[in-house]
Each structure stands twice: as structure tokens, then as C-alpha cells.
C-alpha atoms as a PDB file:
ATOM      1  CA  UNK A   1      -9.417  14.459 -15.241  1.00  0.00           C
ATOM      2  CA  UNK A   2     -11.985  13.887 -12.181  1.00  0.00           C
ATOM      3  CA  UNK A   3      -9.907  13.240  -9.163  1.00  0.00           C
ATOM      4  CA  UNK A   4     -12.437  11.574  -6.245  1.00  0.00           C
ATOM      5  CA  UNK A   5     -11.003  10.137  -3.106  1.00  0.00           C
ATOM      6  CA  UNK A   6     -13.202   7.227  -1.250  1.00  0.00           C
ATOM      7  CA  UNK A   7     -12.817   5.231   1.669  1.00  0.00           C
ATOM      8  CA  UNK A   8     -12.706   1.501   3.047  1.00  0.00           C
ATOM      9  CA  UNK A   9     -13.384  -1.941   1.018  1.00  0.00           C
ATOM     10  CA  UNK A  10     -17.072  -1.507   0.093  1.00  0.00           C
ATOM     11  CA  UNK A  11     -15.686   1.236  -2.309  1.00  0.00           C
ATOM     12  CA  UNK A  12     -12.286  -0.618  -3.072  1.00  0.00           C
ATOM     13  CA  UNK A  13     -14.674  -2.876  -4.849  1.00  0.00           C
ATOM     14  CA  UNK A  14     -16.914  -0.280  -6.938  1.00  0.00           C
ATOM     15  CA  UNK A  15     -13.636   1.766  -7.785  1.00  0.00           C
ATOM     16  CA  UNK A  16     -13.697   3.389 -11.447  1.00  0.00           C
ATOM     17  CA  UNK A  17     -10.916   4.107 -13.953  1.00  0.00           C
ATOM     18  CA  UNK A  18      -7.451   4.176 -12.479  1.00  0.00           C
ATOM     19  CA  UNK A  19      -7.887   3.382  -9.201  1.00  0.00           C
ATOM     20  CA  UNK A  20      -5.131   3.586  -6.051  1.00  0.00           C
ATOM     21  CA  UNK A  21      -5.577   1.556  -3.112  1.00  0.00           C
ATOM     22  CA  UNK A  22      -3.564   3.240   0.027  1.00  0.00           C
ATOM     23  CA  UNK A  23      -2.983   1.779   3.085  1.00  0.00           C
ATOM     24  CA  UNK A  24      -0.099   4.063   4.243  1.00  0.00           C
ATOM     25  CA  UNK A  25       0.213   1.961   7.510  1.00  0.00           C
ATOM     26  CA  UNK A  26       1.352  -0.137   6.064  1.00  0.00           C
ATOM     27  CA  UNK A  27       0.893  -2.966   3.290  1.00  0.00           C
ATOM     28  CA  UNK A  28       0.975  -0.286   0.548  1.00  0.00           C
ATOM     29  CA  UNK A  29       4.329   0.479   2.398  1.00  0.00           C
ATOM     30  CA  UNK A  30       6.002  -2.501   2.909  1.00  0.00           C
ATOM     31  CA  UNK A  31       4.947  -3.684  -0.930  1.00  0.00           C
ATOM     32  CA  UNK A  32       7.520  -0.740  -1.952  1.00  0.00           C
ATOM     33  CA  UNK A  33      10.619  -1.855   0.554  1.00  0.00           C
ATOM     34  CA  UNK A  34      10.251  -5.205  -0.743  1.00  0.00           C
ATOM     35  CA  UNK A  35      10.403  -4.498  -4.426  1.00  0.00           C
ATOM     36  CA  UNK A  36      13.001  -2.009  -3.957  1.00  0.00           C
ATOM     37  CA  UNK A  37      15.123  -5.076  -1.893  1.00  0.00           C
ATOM     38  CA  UNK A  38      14.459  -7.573  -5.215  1.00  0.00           C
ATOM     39  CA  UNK A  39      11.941  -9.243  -4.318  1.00  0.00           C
ATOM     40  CA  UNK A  40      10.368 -11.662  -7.171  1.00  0.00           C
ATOM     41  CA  UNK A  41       7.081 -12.530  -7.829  1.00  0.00           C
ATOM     42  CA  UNK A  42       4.952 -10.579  -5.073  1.00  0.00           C
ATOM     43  CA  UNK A  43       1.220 -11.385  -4.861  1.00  0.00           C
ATOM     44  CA  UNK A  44      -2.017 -10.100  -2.556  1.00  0.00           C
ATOM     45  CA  UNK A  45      -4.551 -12.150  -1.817  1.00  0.00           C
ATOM     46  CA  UNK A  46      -7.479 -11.300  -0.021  1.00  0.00           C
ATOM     47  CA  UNK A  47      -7.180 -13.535   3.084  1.00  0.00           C
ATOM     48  CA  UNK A  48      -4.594 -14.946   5.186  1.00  0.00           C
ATOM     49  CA  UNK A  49      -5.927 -18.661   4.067  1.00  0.00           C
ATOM     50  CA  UNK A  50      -5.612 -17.909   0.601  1.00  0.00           C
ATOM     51  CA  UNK A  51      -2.131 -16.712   1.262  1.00  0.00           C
ATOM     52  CA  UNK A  52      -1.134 -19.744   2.762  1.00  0.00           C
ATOM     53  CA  UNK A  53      -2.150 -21.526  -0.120  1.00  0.00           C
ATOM     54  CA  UNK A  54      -0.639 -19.931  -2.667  1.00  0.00           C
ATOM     55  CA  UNK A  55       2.228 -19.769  -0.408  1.00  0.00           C
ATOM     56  CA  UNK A  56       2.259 -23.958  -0.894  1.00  0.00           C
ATOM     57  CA  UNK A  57       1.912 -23.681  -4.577  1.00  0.00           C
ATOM     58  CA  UNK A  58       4.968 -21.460  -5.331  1.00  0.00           C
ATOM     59  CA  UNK A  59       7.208 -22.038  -2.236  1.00  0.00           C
ATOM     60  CA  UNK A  60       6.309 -18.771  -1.552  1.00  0.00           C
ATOM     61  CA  UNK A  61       6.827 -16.405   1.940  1.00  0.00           C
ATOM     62  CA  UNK A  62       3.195 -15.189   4.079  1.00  0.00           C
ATOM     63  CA  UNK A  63       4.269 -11.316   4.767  1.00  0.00           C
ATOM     64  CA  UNK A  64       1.617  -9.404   6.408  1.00  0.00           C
ATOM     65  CA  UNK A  65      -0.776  -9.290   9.911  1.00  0.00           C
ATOM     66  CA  UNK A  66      -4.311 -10.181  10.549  1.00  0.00           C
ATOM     67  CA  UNK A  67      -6.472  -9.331  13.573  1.00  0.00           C
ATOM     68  CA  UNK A  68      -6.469 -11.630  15.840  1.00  0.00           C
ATOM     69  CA  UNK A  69      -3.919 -13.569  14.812  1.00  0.00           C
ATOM     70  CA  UNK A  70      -0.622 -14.126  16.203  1.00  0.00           C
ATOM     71  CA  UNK A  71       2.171 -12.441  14.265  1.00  0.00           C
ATOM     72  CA  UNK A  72       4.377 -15.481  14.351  1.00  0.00           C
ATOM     73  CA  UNK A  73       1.349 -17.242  11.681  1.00  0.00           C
ATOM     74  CA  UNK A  74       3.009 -15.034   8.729  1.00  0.00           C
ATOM     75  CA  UNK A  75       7.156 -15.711   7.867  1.00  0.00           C
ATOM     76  CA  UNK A  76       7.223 -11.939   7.749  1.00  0.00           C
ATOM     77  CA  UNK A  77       6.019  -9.329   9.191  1.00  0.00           C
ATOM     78  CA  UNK A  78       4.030  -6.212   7.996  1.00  0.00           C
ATOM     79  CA  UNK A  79       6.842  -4.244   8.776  1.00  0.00           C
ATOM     80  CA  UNK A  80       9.142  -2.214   6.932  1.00  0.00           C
ATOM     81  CA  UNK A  81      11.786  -1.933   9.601  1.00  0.00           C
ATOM     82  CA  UNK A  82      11.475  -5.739   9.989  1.00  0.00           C
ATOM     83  CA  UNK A  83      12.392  -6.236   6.256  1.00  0.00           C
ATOM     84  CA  UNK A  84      15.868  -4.515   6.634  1.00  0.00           C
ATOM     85  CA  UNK A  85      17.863  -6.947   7.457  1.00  0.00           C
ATOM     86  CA  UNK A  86      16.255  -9.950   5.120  1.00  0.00           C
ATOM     87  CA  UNK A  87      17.297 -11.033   1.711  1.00  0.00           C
ATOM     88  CA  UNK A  88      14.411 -10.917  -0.597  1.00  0.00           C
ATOM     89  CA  UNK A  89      16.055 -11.363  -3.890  1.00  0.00           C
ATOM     90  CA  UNK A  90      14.444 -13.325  -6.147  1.00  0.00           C
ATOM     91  CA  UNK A  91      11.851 -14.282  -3.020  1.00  0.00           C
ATOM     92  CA  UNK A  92       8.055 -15.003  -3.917  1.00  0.00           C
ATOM     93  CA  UNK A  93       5.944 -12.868  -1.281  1.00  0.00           C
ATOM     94  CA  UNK A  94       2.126 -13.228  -0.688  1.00  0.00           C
ATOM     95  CA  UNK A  95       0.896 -10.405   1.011  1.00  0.00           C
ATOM     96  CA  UNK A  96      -1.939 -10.330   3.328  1.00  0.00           C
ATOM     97  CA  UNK A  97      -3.237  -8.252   5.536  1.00  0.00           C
ATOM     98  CA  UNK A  98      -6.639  -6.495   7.253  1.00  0.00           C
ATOM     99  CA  UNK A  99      -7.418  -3.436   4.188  1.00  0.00           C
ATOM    100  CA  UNK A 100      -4.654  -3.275   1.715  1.00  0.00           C
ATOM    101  CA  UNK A 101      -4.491  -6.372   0.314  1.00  0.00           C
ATOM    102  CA  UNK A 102      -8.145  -7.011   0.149  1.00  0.00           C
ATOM    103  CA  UNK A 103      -8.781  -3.823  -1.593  1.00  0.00           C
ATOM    104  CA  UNK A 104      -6.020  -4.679  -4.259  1.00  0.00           C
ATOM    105  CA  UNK A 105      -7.733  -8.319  -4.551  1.00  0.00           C
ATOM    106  CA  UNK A 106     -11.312  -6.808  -4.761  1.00  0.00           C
ATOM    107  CA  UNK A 107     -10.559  -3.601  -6.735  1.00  0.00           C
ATOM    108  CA  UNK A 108     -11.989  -4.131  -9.869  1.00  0.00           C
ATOM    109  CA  UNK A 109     -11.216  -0.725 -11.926  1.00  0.00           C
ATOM    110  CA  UNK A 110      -9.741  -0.498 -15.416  1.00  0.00           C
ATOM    111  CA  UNK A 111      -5.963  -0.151 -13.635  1.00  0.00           C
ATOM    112  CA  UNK A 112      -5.064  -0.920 -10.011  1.00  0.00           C
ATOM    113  CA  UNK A 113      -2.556   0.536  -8.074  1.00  0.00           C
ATOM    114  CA  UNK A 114      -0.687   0.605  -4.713  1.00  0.00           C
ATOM    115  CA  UNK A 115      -0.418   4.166  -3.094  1.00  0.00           C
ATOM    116  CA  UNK A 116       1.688   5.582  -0.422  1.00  0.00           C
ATOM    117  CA  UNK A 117       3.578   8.235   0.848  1.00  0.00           C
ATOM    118  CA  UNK A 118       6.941   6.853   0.216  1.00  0.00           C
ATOM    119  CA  UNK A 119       6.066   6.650  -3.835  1.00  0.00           C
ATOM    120  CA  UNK A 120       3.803   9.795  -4.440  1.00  0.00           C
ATOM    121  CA  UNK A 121       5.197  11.752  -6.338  1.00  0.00           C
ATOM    122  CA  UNK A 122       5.981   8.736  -8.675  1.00  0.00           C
ATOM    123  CA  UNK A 123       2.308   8.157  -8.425  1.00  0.00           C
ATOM    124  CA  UNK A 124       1.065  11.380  -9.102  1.00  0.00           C
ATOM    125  CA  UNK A 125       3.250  11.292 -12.222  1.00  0.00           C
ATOM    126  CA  UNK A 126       2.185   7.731 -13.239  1.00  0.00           C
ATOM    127  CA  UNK A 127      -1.165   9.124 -12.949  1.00  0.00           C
ATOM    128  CA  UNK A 128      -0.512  11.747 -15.094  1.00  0.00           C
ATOM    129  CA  UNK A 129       1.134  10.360 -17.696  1.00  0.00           C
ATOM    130  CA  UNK A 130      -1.680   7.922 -17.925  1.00  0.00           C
ATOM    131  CA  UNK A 131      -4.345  11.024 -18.401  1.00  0.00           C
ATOM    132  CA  UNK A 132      -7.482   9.132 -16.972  1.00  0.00           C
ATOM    133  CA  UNK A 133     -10.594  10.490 -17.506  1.00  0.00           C
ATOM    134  CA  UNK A 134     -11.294   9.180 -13.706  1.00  0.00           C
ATOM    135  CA  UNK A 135      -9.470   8.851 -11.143  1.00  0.00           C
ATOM    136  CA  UNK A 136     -10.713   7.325  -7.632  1.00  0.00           C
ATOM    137  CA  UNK A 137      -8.389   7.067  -4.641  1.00  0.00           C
ATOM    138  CA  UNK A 138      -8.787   4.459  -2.301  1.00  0.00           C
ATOM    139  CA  UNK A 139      -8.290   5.664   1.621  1.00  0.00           C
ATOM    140  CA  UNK A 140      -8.416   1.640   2.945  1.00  0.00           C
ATOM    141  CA  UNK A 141      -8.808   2.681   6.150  1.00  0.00           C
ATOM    142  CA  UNK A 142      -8.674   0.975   9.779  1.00  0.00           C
ATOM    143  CA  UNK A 143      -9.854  -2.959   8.797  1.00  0.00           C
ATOM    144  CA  UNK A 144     -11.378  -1.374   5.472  1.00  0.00           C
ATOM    145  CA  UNK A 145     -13.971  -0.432   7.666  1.00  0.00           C
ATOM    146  CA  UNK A 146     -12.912   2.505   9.501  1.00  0.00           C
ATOM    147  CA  UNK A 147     -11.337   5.829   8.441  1.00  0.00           C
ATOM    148  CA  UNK A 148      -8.066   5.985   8.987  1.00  0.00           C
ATOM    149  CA  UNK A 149      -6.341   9.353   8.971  1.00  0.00           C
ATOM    150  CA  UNK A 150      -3.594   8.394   7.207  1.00  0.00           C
ATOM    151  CA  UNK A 151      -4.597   6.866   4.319  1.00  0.00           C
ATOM    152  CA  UNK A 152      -7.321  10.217   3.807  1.00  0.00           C
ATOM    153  CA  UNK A 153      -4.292  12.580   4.415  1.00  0.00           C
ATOM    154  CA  UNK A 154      -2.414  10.519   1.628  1.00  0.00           C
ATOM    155  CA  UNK A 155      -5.203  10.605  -0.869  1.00  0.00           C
ATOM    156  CA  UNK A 156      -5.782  14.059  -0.496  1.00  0.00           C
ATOM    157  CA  UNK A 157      -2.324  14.347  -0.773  1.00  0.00           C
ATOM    158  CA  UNK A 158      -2.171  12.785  -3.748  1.00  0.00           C
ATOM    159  CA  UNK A 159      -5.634  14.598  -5.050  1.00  0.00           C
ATOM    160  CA  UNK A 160      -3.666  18.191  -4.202  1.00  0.00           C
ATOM    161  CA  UNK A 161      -0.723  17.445  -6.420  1.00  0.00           C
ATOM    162  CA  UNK A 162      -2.815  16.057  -9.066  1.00  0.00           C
ATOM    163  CA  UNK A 163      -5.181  19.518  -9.294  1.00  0.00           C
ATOM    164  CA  UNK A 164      -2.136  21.437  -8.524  1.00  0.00           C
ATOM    165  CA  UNK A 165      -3.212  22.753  -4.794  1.00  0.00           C
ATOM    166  CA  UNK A 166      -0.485  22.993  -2.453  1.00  0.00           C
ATOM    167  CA  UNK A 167       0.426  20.640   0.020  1.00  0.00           C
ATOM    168  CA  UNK A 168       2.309  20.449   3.799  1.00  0.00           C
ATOM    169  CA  UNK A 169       3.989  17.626   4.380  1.00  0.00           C
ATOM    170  CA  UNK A 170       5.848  18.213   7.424  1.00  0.00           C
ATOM    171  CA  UNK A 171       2.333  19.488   9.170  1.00  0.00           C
ATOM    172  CA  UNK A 172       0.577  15.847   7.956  1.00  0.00           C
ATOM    173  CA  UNK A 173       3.815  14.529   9.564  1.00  0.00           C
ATOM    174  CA  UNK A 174       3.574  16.083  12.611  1.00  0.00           C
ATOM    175  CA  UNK A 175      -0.198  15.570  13.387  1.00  0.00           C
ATOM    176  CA  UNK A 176      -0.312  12.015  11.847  1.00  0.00           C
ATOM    177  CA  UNK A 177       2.654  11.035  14.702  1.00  0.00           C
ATOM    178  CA  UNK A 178      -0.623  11.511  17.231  1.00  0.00           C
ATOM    179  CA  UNK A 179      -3.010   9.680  15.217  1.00  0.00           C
ATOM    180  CA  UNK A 180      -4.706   6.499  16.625  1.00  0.00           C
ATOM    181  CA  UNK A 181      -3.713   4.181  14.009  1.00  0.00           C
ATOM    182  CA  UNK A 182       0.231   5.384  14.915  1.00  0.00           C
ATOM    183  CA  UNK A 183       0.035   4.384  18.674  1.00  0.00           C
ATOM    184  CA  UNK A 184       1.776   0.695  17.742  1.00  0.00           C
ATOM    185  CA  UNK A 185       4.510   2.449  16.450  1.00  0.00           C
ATOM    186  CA  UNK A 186       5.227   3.779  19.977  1.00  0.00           C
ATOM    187  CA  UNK A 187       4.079   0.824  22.378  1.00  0.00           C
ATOM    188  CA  UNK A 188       7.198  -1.308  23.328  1.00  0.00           C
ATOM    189  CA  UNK A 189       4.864  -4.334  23.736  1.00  0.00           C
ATOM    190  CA  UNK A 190       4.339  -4.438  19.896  1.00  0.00           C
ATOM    191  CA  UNK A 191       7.315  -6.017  18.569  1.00  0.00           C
ATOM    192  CA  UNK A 192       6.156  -6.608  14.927  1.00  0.00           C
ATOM    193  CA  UNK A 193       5.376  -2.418  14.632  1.00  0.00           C
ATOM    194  CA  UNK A 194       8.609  -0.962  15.501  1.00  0.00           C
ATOM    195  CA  UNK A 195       8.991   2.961  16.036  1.00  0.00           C
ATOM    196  CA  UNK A 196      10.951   3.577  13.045  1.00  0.00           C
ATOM    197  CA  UNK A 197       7.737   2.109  11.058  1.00  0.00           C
ATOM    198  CA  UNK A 198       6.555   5.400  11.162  1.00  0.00           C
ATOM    199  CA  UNK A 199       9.585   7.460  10.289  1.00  0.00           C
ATOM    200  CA  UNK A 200       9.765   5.098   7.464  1.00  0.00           C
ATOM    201  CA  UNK A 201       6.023   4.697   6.237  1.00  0.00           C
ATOM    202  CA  UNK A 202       6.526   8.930   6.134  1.00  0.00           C
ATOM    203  CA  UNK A 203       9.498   8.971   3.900  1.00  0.00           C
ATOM    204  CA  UNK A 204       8.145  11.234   1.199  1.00  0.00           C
ATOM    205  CA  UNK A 205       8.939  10.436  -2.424  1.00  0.00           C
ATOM    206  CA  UNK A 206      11.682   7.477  -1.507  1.00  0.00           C
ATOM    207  CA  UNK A 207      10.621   5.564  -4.668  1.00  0.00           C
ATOM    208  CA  UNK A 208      10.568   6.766  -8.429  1.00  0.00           C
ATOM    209  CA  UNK A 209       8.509   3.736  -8.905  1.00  0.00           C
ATOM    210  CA  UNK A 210       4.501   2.638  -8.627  1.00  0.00           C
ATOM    211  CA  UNK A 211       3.383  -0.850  -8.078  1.00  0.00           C
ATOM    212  CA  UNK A 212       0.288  -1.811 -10.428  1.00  0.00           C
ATOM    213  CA  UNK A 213      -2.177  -5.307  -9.629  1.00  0.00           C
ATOM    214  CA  UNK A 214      -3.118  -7.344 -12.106  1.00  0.00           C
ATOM    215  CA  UNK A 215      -5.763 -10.079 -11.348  1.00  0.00           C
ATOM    216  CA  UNK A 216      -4.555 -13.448 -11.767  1.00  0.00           C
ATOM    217  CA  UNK A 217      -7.423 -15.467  -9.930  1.00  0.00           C
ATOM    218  CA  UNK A 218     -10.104 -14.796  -7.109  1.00  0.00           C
ATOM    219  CA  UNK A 219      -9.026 -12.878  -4.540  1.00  0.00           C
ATOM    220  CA  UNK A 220      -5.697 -12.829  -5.690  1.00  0.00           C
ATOM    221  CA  UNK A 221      -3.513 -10.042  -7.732  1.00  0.00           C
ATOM    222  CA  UNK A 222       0.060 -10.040  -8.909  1.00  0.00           C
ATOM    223  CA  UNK A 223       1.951  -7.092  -8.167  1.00  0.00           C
ATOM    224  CA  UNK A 224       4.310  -5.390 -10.477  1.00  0.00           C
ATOM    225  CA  UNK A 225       6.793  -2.559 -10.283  1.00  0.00           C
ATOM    226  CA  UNK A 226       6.590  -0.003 -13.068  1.00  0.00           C
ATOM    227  CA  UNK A 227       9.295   2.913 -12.748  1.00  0.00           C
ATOM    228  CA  UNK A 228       8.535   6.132 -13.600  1.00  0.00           C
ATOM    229  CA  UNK A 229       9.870   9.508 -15.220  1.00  0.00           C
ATOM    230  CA  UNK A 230       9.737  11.811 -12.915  1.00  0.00           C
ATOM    231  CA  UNK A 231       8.564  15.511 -14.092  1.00  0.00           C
ATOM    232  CA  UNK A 232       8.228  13.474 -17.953  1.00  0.00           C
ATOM    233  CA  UNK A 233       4.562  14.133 -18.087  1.00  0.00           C
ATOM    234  CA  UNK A 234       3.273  13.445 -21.363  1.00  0.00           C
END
């Protein structure tokens, strides 16, 4: 198995073999709260107009954020914290947001899957399971343009427990609380990005589940919950 870890949308797109897409803050994130609170059909589209539309079509909800756009444009926000208190049984979501979503939508590898902290373990094992030749993890990064530390620490993550190298969580932890990309989790002016976001976008192995994409049109992608057997490695 070749394990190779890549960054932002232009590679999203030229992925290979099973590919993750991770966008740890936090649309690969919030896609595992929501399953895990029942949602339904959950879709990610590649932009917020697309969402809107499909939104129409199957009296859907718009969950997500988008530069330069006010926060109260989406029924729900990007936000795992946010999502506690809502009912989303049997709820349609479309997701949309500035990397995560538009990797999953663009990603055209032979399998397509969400990636986070919260379900890593399940992914690793998913991944394993599946015994790729190639494997290509997708750090999304800040707008799928920028590196984001984050979504690199999680892929390499990911890459160490795959090849068997050892990992330290609580030291990722710890420096990722200073990262750039965390600072809305600690300003009191953003309201949609509260500071248990982070404490909950860093719960390690939460989920025994992965979330795969499956294309259903352009720029859109139906996600789906797969559980998986933890330490049941074929």
C-alpha cells in the first residue's frame, strides 16, 4: 500500500485510488455529528448556489459557511457545537462550505471519503480493510488554497497509523490550540465558531464509523455512513 498525503483542491481533483478529503476544521467534522444525530439524506455540493438549489428540490437544510457571506445565508451552521441542540432525524442536509465540500464534489478517485480526527481510527481501519494499492490523503487546507495545519497534522496522522509509526495526539492537540486557523474558536465576536468547536473537532476516535461520497451529479456527492470493525482487519 502507497500512503501519499497532498494538499488543497487542485489535488482534491487529481486524487488516485482511495482517496480522503480532510477538513478537520470543520465540514469533515460536522458531516460526522450530523450522521451520528440521524440525519437523512446528507449531500455536498461544491458551491453555496448549488446548495441552495438542491436545497429547493428536496426540502432540504443549507449547513455550512462561505467567505464572505453572512452566516445567517445557511439554516445551519458549520458548527458542531451549534448542532447539539437540533433535531436532525430523518433531516436532508446539503453541505457547503470553502474546502471540504468542494474537494468531496471534485474528488474524482476510485473511492471518496471524509476524514477527521473524530473518526480516525475508523478510517485507518476502513482503509485497511479495503487494502488499496494507493492511497492519497487530502489536507483541504485554508479555502483549498492554503495549508492548513490541521488538516496536514490529520493526514499524517492518519499516514502514521496506516505504516505503523507512532503518533502524539495530545502534543498535535496542544500546538494545534495556537494554530491560525483555531483563532475563531477563541474570538467572542464569532458566534457561529464557538470555543468548544475545537475541543470537539479534537475528539479522537468518537466515531466507529467513515462517511464515503458517491457522485450523484456535477458538483454534487451523496454522503453515506459506513460503520466499521474496529481492530477486524481483513
Amino acid at each position: 500500500m502507497i500512503v501519499n498525503v497532498v494538499e488543497c483542491l487542485a489535488q482534491a481533483e487529481r486524487a488516485k485510488g482511495l482517496a480522503v478529503i480532510i477538513d478537520v476544521f470543520r465540514s469533515s467534522t460536522v458531516a460526522c455529528y450530523a450522521f451520528d444525530k440521524g440525519v437523512g439524506a446528507y449531500y455536498a455540493v461544491d458551491s453555496l448556489d448549488r446548495a441552495k438549489e438542491l436545497a429547493s428540490d428536496k426540502s432540504g437544510l443549507v449547513i455550512g459557511e462561505k467567505r464572505g457571506v453572512p452566516v445567517e445565508a445557511f439554516d445551519l451552521k458549520n458548527s458542531p457545537t451549534l448542532l447539539k441542540d437540533v433535531d436532525l432525524t430523518g433531516e436532508t442536509l446539503i453541505h457547503s462550505t470553502n474546502a471540504g465540500t468542494k474537494g468531496m464534489a471534485l474528488c474524482n478517485a476510485d473511492q471518496v471519503l471524509t476524514g477527521s480526527f473524530v473518526n480516525a481510527q475508523a478510517t485507518v481501519e476502513y482503509i485497511r480493510q479495503q487494502d488499496p494499492e494507493l492511497v492519497t490523503l487530502v489536507a483541504m487546507g485554508a479555502g483549498g488554497t492554503m495549508r492548513a495545519q490541521e488538516d496536514m497534522m490529520c493526514a499524517m496522522y492518519i499516514k502514521n497509523a496506516l505504516e505503523e509509526y507512532p503518533n502524539s495526539f495530545d502534543t498535535l492537540k496542544s500546538f494545534l490550540a495556537g494554530v491560525d486557523s483555531a483563532e475563531m474558536f477563541f474570538d467572542d465576536a464569532r458566534t457561529d465558531a464557538p470555543e468548544n468547536d475545537f475541543e470537539m473537532c479534537m475528539d479522537l476516535d468518537l466515531f466507529d464509523f467513515v462517511i464515503k461520497a458517491e457522485s450523484v451529479s456535477e458538483g454534487v456527492v451523496q454522503l453515506n455512513m459506513i460503520s466499521v470493525a474496529i481492530g477486524e482487519t481483513a
